[in-house]
Protein backbone atom coordinates (compact mmCIF):
# COMPACT_ATOMS: atom_id res chain seq x y z
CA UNK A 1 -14.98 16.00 -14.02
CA UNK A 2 -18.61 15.62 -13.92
CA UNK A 3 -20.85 12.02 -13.79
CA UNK A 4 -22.33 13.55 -17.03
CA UNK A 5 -18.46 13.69 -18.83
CA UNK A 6 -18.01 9.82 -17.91
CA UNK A 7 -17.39 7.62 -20.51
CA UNK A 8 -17.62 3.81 -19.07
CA UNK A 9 -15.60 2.02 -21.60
CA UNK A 10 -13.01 0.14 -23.37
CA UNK A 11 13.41 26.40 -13.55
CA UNK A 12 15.39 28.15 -15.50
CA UNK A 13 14.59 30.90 -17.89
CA UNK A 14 12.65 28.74 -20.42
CA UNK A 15 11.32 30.05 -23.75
CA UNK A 16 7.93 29.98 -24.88
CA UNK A 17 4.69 30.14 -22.94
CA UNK A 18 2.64 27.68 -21.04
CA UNK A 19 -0.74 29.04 -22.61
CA UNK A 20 -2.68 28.73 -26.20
CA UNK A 21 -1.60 26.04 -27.81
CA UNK A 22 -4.46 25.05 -29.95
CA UNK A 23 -6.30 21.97 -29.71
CA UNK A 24 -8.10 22.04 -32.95
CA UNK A 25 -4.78 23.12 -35.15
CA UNK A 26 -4.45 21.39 -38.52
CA UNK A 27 -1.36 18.70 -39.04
CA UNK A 28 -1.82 17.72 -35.27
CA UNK A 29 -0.66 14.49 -33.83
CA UNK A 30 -2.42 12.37 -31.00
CA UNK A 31 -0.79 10.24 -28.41
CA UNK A 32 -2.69 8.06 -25.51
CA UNK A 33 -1.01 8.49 -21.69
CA UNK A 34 -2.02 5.83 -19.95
CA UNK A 35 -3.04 5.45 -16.53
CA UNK A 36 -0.98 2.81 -14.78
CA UNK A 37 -2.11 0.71 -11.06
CA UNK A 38 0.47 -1.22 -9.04
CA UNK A 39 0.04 -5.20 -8.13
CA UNK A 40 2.07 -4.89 -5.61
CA UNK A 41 3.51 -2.33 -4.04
CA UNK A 42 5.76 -2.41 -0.79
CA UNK A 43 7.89 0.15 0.87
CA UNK A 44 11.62 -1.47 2.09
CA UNK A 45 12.78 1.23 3.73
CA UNK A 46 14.30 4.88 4.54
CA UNK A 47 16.92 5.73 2.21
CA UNK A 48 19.77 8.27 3.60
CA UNK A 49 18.57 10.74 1.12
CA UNK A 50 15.14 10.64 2.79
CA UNK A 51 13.36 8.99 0.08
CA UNK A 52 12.30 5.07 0.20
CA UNK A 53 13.23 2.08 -1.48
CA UNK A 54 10.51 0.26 -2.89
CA UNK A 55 9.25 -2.98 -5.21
CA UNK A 56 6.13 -2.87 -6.89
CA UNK A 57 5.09 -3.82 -10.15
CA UNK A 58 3.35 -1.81 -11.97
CA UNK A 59 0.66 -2.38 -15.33
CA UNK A 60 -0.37 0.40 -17.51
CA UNK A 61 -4.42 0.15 -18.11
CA UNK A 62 -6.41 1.90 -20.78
CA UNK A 63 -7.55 4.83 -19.10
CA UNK A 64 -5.58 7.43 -20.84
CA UNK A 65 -4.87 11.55 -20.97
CA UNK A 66 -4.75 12.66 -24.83
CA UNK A 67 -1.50 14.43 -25.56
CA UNK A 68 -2.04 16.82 -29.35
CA UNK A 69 1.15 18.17 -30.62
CA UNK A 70 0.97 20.06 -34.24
CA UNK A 71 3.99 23.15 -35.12
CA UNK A 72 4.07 26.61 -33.38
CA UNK A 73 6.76 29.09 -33.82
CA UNK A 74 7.38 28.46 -30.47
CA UNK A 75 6.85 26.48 -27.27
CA UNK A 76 2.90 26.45 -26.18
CA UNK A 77 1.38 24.67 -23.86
CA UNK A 78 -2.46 24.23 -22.18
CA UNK A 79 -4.65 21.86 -21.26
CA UNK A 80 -8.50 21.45 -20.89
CA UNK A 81 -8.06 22.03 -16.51
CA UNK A 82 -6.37 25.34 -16.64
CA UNK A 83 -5.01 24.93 -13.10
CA UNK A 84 -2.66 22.41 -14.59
CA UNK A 85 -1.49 24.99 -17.19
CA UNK A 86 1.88 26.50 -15.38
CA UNK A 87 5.62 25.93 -15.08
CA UNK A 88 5.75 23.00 -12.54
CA UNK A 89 3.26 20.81 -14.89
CA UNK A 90 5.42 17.99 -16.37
CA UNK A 91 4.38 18.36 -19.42
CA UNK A 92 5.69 21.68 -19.52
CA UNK A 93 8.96 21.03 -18.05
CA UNK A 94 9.39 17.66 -20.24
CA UNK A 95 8.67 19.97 -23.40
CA UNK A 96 11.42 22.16 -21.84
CA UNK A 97 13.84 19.78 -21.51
CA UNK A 98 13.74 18.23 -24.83
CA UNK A 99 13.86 21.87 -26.40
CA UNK A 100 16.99 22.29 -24.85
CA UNK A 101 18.40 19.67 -26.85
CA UNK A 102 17.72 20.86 -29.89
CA UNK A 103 20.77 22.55 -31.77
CA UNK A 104 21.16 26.49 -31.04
CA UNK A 105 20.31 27.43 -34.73
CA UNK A 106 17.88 25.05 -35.22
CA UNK A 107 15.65 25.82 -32.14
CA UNK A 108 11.85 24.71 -33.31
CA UNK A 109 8.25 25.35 -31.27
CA UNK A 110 5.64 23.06 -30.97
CA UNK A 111 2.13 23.63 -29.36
CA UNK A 112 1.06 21.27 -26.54
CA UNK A 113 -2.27 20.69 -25.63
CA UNK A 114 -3.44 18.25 -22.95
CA UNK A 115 -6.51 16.57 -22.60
CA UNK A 116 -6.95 15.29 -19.04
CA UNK A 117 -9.07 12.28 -18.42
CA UNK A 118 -7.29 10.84 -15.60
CA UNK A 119 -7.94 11.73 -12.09
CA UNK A 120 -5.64 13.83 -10.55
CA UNK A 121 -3.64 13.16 -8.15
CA UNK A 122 -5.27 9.59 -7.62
CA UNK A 123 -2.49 7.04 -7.21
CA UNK A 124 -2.76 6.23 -11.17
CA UNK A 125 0.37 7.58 -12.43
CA UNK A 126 -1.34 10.49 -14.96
CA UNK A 127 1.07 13.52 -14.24
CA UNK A 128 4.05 11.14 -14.92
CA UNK A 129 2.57 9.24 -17.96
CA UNK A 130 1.78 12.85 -19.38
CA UNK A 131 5.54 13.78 -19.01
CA UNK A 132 6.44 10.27 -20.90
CA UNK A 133 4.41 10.49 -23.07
CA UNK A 134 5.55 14.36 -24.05
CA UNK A 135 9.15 13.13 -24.35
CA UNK A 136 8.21 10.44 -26.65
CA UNK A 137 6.44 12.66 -28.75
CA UNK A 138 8.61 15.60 -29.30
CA UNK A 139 11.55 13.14 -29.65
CA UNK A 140 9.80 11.47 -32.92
CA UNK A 141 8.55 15.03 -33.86
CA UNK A 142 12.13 16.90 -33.74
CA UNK A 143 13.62 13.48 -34.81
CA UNK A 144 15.98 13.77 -32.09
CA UNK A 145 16.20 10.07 -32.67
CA UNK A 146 17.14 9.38 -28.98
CA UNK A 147 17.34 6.37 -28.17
CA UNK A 148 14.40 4.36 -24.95
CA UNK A 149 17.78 4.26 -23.17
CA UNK A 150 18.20 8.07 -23.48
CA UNK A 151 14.77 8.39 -22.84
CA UNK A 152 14.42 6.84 -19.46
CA UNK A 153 17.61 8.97 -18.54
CA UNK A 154 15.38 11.92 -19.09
CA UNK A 155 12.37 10.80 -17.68
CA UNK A 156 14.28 10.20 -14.70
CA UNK A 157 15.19 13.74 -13.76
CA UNK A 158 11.37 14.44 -13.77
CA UNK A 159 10.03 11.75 -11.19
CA UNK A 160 10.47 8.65 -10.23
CA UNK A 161 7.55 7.16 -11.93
CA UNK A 162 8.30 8.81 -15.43
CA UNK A 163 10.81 6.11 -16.45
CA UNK A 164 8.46 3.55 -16.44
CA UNK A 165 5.79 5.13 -19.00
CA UNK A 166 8.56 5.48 -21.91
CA UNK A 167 8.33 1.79 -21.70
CA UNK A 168 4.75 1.04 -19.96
CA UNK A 169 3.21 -2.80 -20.08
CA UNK A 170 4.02 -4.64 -16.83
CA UNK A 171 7.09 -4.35 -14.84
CA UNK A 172 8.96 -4.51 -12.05
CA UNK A 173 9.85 -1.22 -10.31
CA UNK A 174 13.19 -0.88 -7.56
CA UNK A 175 14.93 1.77 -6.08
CA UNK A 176 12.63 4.76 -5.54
CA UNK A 177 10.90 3.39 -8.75
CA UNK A 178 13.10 4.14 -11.81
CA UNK A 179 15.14 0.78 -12.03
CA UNK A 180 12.80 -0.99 -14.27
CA UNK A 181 12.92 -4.72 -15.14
CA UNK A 182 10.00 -5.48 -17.96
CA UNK A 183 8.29 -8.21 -17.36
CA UNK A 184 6.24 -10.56 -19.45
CA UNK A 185 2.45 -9.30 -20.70
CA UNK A 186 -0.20 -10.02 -18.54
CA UNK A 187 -2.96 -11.98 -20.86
CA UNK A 188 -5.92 -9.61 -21.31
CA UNK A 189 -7.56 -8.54 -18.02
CA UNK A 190 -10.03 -6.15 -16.94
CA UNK A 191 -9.93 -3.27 -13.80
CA UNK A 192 -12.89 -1.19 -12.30
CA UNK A 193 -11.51 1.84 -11.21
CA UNK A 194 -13.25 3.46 -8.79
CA UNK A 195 -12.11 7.36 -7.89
CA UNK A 196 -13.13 8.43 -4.73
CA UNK A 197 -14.28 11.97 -4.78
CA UNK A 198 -12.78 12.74 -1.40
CA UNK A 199 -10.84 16.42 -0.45
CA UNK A 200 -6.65 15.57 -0.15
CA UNK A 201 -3.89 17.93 0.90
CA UNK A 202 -1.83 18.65 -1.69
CA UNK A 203 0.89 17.13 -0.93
CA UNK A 204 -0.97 13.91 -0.40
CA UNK A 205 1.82 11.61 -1.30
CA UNK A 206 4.30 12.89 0.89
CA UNK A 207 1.63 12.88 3.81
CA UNK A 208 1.06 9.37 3.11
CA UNK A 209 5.18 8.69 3.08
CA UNK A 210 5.34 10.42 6.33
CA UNK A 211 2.92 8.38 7.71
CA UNK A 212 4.51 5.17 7.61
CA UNK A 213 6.10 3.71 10.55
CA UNK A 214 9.03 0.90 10.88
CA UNK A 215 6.39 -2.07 11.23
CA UNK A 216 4.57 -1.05 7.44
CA UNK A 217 8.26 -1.72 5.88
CA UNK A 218 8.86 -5.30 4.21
CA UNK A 219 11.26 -7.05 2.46
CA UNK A 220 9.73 -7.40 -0.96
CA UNK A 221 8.78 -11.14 -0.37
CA UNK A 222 4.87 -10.76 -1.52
CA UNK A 223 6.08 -9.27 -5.12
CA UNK A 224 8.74 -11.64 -5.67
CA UNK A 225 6.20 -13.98 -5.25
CA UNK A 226 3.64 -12.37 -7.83
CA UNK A 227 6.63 -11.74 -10.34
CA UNK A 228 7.37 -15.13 -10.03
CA UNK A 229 4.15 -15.97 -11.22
CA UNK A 230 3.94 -13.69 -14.32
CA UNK A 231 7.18 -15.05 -15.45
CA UNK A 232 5.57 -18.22 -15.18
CA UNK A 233 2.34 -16.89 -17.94
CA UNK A 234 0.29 -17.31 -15.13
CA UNK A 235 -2.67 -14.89 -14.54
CA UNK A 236 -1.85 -13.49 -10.89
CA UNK A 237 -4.17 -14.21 -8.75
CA UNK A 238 -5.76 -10.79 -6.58
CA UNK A 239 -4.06 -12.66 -2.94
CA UNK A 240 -1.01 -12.12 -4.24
CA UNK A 241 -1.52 -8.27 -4.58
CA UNK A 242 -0.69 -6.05 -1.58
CA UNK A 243 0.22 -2.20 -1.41
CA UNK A 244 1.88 -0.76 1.70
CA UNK A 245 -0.09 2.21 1.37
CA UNK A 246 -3.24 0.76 2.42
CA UNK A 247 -3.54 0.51 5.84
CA UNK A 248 -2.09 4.49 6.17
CA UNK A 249 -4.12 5.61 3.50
CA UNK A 250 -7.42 4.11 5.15
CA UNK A 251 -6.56 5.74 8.09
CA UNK A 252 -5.66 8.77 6.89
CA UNK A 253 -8.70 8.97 4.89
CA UNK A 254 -11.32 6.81 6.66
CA UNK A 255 -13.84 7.93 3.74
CA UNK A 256 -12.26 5.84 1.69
CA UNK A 257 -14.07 2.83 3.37
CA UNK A 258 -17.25 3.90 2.15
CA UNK A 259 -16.38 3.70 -1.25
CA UNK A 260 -14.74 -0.14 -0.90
CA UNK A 261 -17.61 -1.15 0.51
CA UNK A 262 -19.61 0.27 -2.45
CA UNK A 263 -17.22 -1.59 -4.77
CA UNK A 264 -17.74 -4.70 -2.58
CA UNK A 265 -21.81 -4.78 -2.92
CA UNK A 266 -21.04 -3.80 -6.84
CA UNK A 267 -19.87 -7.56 -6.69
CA UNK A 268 -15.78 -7.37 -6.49
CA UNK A 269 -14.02 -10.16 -4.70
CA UNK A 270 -10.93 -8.05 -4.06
CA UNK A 271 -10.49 -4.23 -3.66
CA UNK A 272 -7.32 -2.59 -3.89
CA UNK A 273 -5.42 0.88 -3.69
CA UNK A 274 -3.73 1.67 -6.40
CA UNK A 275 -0.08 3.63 -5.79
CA UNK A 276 -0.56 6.26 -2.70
CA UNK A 277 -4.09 6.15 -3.45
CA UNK A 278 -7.17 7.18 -3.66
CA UNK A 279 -8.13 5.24 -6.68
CA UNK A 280 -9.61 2.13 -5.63
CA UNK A 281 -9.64 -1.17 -8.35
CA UNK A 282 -10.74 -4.55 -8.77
CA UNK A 283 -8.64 -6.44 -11.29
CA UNK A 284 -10.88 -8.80 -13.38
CA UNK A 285 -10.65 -11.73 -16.09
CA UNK A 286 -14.41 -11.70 -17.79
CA UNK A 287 -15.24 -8.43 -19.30
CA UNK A 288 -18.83 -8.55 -19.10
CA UNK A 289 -18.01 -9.27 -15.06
CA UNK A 290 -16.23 -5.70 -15.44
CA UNK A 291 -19.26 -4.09 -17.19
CA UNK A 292 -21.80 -4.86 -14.61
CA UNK A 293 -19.71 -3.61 -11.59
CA UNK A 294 -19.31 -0.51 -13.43
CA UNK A 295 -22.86 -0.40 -14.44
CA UNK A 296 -23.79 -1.10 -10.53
CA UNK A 297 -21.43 2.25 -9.35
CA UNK A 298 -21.81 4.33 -11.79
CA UNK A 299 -26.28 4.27 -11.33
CA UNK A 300 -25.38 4.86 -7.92
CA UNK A 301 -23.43 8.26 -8.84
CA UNK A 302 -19.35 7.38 -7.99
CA UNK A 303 -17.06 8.04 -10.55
CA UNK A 304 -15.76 4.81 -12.21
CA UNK A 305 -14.08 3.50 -15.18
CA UNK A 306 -13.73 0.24 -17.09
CA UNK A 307 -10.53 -0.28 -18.30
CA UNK A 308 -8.17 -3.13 -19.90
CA UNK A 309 -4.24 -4.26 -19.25
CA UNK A 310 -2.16 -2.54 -21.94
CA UNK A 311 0.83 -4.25 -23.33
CA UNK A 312 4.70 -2.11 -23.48
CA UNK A 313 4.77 0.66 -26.17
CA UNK A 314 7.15 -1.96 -27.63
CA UNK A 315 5.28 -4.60 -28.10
């Protein structure tokens, strides 16, 4: 995405294709996938299954993908970064799975099309808030009438972060991330997200899992302390945020320092890593505070967004 396209402001055999659905096509339906950054996030452990236990909680924001849906005669999908268009996307395989619910003689297409606007691969939670966002869709469009509960079940075989977009708002993520405990709405607040335009492997996350060591594991103390304070309608202060994945993703990427001390002259008290990284935030209560840091980066050419909290689908 280029500085110009900014906008600063509030496998089985599967049927179909994962090409020209039609962005433009009359009777379509919009849905926002929003970005999400975590308040906390801290890694407890190895789990025998080699994945990790974690606590974090975690606050959709209003930087958001566009998901179009309108009727095809079959399944379509694509998506304005045609790399993403194949059979691994989420989207795809979401689409997929809901499809294969439908009743034998009453199979029904749909065409797909995804409008990217969140980073990729930046530690804000867009591939998985795509695939929620997909399975809430087609599941009002078929009226498959399943039920959040359902939902979550099916985000679940996706990724671990899927479960928590059906639901989105603030909340407190366990296990590798999909037992969810919603949490009370954070009162309006503002983030700068900053994206650092840096080169990553492509399997950055698991790099960045395989770099921690026994000393970067904790016992969860620093986010029962910050849920504590949400459930007490407190605005949570930036101290109490920490993410595991700083310290390895610093030094795995030492570029990365550059662009928090950018951030840091911009005028933000606190910077933070959001997820496995790279996206770098500051999480803000005045607006026009918000504006000017954004203002500040963005004349000086890094790619950064202004966003605001966003309460639970639900709510």
């Amino acid at each position: 995405m280029s500085q110009e396209e900014l906008k600063i402001e509030e496998i089985k055999d599967q049927p179909g294709k994962v090409v020209a659905a039609d962005p433009n096509a009359d009777l379509r339906l919009s849905y926002p996938a929003y970005a999400k950054i975590n308040l906390s996030l801290e890694i407890l452990g190895k789990r025998p299954d080699r994945f990790h236990n974690l606590i974090s909680v975690m606050q959709t924001v209003s930087l958001a993908d566009e998901l179009h849906i309108c009727p095809a005669p079959d399944l379509e999908f694509d998506c304005n970064l045609p790399e993403l268009v194949n059979e691994n996307n989420l989207v795809w395989r979401a689409a997929c799975r809901l499809h294969d619910l439908l009743p034998k003689d009453g199979k029904k297409g749909v065409s797909v099309y995804l409008e990217k606007s969140i980073p990729v691969a930046a530690g804000l939670g867009g591939g998985s808030s795509d695939a929620a966002t997909t399975l809430i869709a087609l599941n009002e469009f078929w009226g498959l009438e399943l039920s959040e509960e359902q939902l979550v079940e099916e985000a679940a075989k996706l990724g671990s972060d899927v479960p928590f977009f059906v639901r989105g708002g603030t909340a407190l993520a366990e296990g590798r991330g999909e037992i969810l405990t919603p949490l009370p709405s954070l009162r309006r607040s503002y983030v700068v997200l900053l994206y650092p335009e840096i080169e990553l492997p492509a399997n950055k996350t698991a790099t960045l899992y395989r770099s921690l060591e026994r000393n970067d594991f904790s016992t969860g103390f620093i986010t029962q302390q910050l849920v504590t304070e949400i459930k007490a309608g407190r605005r949570p202060s930036q101290a109490f945020f920490h993410n595991t994945f700083e310290l390895v993703a610093y030094e795995r990427f030492p570029e990365m320092d550059t662009y928090r001390a950018a951030m840091v002259s911009a005028g933000a008290d606190y910077v933070r890593v959001s997820g496995s990284g790279p996206t770098l935030y500051t999480f803000l209560e005045d607006k026009e505070e918000g504006r000017e840091i954004t203002k500040r980066l963005s004349e000086a050419g890094y790619l950064v967004y202004l966003a605001e909290t966003v309460a639970s689908r639900l709510e």
